[in-house]
N, C-alpha and C. Protein backbone atom coordinates (compact mmCIF):
# COMPACT_ATOMS: atom_id res chain seq x y z
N UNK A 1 -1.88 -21.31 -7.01
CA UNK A 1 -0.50 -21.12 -6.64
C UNK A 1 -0.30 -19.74 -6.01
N UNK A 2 -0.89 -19.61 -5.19
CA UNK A 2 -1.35 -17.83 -4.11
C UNK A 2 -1.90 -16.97 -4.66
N UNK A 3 -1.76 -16.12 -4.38
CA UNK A 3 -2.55 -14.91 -4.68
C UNK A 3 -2.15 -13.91 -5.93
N UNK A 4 -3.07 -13.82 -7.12
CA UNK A 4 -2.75 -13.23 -8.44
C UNK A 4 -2.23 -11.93 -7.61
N UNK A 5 -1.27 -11.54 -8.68
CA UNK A 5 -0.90 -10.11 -9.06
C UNK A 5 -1.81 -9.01 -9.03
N UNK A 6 -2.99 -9.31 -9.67
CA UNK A 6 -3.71 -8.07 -9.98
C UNK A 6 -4.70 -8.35 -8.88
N UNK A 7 -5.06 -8.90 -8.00
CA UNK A 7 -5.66 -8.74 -6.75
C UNK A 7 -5.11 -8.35 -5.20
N UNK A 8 -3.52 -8.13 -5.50
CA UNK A 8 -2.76 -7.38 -4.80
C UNK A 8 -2.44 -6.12 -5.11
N UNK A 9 -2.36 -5.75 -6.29
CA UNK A 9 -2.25 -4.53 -6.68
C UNK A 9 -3.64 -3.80 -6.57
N UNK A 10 -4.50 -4.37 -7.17
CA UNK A 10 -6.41 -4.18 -6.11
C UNK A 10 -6.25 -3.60 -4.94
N UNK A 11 -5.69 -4.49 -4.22
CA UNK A 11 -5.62 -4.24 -2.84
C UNK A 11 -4.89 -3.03 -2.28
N UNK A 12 -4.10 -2.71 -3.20
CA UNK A 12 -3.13 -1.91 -2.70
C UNK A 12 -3.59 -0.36 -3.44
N UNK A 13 -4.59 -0.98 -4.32
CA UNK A 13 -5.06 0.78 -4.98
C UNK A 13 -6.40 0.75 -4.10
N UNK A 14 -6.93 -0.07 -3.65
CA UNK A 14 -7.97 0.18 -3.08
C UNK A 14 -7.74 0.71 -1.51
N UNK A 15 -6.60 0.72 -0.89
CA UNK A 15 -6.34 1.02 0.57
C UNK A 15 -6.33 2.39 0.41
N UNK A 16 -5.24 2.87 -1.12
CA UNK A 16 -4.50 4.37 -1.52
C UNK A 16 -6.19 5.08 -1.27
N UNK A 17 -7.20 4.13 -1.97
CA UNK A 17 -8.14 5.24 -2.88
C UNK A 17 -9.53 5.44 -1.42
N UNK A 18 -9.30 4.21 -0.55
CA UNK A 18 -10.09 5.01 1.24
C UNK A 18 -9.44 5.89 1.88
N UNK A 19 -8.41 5.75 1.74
CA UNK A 19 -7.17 6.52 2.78
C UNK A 19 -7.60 7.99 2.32
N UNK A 20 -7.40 8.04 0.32
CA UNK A 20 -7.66 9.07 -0.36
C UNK A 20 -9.00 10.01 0.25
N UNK A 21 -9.99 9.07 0.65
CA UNK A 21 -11.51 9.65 0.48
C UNK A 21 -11.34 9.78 1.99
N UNK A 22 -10.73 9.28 2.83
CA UNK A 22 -10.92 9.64 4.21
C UNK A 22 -10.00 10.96 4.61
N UNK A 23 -8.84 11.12 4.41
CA UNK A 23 -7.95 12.23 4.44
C UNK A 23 -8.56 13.51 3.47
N UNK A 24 -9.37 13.18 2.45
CA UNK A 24 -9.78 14.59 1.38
C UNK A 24 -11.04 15.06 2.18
N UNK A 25 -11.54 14.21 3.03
CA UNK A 25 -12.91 14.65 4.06
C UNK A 25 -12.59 15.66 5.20
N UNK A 26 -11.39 14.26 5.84
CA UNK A 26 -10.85 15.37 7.40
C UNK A 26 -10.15 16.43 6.83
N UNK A 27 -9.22 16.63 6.12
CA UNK A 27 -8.64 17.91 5.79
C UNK A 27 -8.72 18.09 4.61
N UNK A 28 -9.72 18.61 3.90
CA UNK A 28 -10.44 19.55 2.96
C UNK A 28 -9.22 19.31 1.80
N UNK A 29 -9.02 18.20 1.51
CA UNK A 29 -7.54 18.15 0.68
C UNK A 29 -8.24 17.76 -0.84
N UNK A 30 -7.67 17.86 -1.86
CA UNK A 30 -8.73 17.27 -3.38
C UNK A 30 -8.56 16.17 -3.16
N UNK A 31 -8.93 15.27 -4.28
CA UNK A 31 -8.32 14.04 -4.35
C UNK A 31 -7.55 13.43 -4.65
N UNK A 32 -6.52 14.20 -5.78
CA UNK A 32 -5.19 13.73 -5.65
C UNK A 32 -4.09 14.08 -4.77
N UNK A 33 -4.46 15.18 -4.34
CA UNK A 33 -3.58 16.02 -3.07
C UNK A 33 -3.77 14.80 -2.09
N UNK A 34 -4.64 13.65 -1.72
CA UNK A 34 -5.00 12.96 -0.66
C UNK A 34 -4.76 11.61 -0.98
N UNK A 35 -4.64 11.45 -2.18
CA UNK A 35 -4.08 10.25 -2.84
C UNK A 35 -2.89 9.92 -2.67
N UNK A 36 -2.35 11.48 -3.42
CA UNK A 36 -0.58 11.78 -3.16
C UNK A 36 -0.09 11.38 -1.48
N UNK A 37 -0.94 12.06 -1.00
CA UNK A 37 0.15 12.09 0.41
C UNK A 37 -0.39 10.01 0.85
N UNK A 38 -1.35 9.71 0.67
CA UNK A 38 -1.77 8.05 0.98
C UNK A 38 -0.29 7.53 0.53
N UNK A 39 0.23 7.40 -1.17
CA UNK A 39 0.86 6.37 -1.71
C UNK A 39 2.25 7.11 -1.12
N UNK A 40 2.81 8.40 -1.09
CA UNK A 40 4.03 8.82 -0.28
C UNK A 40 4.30 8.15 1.20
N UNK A 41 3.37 8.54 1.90
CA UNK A 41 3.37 7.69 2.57
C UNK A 41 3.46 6.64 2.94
N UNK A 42 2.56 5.43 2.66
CA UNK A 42 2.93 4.17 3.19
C UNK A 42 4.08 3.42 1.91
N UNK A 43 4.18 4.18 0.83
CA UNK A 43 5.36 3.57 0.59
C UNK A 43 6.66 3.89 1.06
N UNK A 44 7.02 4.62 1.92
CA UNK A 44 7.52 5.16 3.00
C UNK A 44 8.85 6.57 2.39
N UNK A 45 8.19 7.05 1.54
CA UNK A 45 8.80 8.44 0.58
C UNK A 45 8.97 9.05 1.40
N UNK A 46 7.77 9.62 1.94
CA UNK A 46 7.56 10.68 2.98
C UNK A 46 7.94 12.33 2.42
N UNK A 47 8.04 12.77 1.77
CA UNK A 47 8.36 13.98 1.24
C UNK A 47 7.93 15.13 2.59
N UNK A 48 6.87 15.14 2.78
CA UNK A 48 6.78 16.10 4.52
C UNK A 48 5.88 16.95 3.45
N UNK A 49 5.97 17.23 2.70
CA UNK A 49 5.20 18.48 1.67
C UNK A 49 3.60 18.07 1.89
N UNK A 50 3.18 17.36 2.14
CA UNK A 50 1.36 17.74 2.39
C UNK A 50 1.21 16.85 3.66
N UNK A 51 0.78 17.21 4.98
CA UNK A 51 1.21 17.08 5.93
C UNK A 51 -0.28 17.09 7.29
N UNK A 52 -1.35 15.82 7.24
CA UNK A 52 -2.51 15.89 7.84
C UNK A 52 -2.52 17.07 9.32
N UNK A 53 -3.20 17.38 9.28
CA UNK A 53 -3.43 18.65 10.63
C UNK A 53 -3.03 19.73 10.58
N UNK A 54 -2.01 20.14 9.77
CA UNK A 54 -0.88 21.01 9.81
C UNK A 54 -1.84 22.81 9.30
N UNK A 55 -3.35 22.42 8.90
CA UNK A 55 -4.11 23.49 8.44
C UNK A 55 -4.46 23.95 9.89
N UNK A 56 -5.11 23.31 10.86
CA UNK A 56 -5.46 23.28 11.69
C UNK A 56 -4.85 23.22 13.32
N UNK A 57 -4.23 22.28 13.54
CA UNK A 57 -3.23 21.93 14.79
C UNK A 57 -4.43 21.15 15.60
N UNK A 58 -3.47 20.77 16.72
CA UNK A 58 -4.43 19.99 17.73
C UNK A 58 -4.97 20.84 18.52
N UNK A 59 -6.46 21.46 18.14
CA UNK A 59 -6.85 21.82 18.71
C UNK A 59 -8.00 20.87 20.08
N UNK A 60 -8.64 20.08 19.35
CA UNK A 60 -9.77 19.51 20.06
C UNK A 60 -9.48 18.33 20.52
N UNK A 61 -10.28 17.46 21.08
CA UNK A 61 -10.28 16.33 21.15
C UNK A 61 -10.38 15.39 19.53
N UNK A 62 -11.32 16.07 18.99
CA UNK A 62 -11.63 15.43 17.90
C UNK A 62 -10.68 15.16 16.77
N UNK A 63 -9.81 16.17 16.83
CA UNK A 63 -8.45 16.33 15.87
C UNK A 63 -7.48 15.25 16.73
N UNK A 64 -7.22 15.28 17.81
CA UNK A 64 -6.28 13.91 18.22
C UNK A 64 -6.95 13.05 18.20
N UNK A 65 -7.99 12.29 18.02
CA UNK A 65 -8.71 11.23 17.46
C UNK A 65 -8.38 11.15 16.08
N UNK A 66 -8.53 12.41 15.01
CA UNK A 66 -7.93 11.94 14.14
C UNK A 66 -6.51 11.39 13.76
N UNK A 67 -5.61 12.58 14.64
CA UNK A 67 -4.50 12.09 14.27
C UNK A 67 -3.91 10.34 14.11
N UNK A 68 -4.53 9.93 16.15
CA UNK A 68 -4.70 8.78 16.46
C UNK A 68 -5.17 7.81 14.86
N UNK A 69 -6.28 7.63 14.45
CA UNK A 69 -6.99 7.47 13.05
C UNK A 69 -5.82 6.86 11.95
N UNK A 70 -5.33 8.77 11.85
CA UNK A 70 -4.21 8.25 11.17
C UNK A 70 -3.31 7.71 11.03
N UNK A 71 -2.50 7.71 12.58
CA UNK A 71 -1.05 6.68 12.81
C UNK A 71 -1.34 5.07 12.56
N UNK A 72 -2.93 5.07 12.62
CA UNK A 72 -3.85 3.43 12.44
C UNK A 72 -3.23 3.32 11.07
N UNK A 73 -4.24 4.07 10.21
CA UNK A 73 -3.93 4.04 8.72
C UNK A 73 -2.72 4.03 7.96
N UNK A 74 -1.74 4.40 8.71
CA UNK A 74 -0.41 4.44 8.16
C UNK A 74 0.46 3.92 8.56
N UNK A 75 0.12 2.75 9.82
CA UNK A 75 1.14 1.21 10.43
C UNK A 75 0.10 0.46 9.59
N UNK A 76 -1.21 0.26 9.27
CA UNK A 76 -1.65 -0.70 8.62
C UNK A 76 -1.28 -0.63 7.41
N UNK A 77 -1.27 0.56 6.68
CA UNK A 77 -0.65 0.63 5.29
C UNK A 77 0.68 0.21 4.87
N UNK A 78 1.37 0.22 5.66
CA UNK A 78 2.82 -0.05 5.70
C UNK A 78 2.97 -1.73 6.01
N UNK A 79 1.92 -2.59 6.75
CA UNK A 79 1.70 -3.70 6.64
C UNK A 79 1.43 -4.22 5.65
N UNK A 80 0.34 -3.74 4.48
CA UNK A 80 0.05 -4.28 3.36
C UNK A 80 0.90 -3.81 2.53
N UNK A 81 1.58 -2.76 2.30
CA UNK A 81 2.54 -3.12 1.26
C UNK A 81 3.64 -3.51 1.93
N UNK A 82 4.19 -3.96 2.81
CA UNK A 82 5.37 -4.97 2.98
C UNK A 82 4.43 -6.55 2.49
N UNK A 83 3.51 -6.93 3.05
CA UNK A 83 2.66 -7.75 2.59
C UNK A 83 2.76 -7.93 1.04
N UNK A 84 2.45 -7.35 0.62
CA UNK A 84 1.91 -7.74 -1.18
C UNK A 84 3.13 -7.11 -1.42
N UNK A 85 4.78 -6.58 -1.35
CA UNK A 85 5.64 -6.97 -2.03
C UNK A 85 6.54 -8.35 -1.35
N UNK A 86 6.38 -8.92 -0.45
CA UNK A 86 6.55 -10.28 -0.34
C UNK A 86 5.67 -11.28 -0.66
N UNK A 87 4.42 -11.14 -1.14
CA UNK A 87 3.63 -11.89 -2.25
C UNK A 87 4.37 -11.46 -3.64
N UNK A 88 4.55 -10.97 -4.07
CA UNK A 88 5.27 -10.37 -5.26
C UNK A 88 6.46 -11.05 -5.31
N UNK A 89 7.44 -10.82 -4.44
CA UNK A 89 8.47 -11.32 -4.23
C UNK A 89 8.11 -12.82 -4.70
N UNK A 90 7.96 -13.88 -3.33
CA UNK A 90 7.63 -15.22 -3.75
C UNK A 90 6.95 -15.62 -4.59
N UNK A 91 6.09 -14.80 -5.66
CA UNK A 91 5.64 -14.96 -6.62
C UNK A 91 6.64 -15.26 -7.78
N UNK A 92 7.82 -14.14 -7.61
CA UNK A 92 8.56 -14.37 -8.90
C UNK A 92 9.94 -15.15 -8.63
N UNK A 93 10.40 -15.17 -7.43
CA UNK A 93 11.17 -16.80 -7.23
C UNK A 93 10.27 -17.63 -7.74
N UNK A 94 9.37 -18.05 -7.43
CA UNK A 94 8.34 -19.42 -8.04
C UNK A 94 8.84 -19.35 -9.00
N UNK A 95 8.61 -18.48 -9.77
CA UNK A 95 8.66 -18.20 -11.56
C UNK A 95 10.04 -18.49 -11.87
N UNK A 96 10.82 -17.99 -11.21
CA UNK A 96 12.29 -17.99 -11.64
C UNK A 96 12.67 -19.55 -11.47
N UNK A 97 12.24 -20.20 -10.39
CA UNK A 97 12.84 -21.97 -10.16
C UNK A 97 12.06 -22.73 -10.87
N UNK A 98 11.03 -22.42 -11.38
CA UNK A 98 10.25 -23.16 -12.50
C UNK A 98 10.91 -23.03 -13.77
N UNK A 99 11.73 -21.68 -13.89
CA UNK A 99 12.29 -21.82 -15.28
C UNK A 99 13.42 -22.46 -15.29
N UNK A 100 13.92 -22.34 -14.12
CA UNK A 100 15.61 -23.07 -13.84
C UNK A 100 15.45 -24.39 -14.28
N UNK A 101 14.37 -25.21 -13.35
CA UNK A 101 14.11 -26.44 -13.13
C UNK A 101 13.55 -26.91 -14.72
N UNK A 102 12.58 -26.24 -15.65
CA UNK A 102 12.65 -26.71 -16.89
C UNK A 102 13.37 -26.42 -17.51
N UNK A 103 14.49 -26.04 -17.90
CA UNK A 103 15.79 -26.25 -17.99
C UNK A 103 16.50 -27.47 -18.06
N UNK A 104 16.51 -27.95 -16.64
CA UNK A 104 16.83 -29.11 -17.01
C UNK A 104 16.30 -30.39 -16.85
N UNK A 105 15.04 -30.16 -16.70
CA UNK A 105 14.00 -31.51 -16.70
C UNK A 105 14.11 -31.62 -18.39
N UNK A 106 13.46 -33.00 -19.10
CA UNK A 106 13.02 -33.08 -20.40
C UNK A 106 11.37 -32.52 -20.12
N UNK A 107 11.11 -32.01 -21.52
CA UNK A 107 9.91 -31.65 -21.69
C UNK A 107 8.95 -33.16 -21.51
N UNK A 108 9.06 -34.21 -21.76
CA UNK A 108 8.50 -35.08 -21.45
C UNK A 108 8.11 -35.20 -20.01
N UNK A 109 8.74 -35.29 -19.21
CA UNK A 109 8.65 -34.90 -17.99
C UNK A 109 7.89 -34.05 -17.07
N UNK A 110 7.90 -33.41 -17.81
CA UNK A 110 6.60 -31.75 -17.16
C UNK A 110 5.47 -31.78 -17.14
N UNK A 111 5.10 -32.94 -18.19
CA UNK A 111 3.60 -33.33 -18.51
C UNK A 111 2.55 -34.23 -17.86
């Protein structure tokens, strides 16, 4: 009946925890400093307080490749969690019209 709960939430700690290891590489950030700014981000907080490039600037080619990189990582991120909270969502209508509906079915009935 779709996709469990805890293989969306998987999904959604597992995007935080590459994003984490790819952002703590390009800008020398720890790993929760890189975690933090992943889940602010694509859950769309945005606080502005830890801020990719901002050590550095665009200097090279290689730094607007990253940036580029990143605007990837953070329209795709913003896809999967609109994604897996509308799995979430229709997950718990299901739940909710199944309880309505036994309600007023007889228990005989359900079986």
């Amino acid at each position: 009946m779709g996709i469990p709960l805890t293989v969306t939430l998987l999904v959604i700690a597992g995007y935080i925890l590459m994003g984490a290891a790819l952002f703590g590489v390009w800008e020398n950030w720890e790993a929760m400093e890189a975690a933090y700014f992943c889940f602010v981000t694509i859950s769309t907080i945005g606080f502005g307080d830890v801020v990719p490039g901002a050590a550095v600037g665009l200097v090279s080619k290689d730094d607007t490749i990253k940036m580029i990189v990143d605007g990837i990582y953070i329209v795709l991120g913003l896809a999967i969690i609109s994604m897996a909270f509308n799995l979430i969502q229709v997950r718990s209508h299901l739940t909710w019209l199944g309880v309505k509906i036994s309600y007023f079915l007889p228990f005989s009935s359900l079986s």
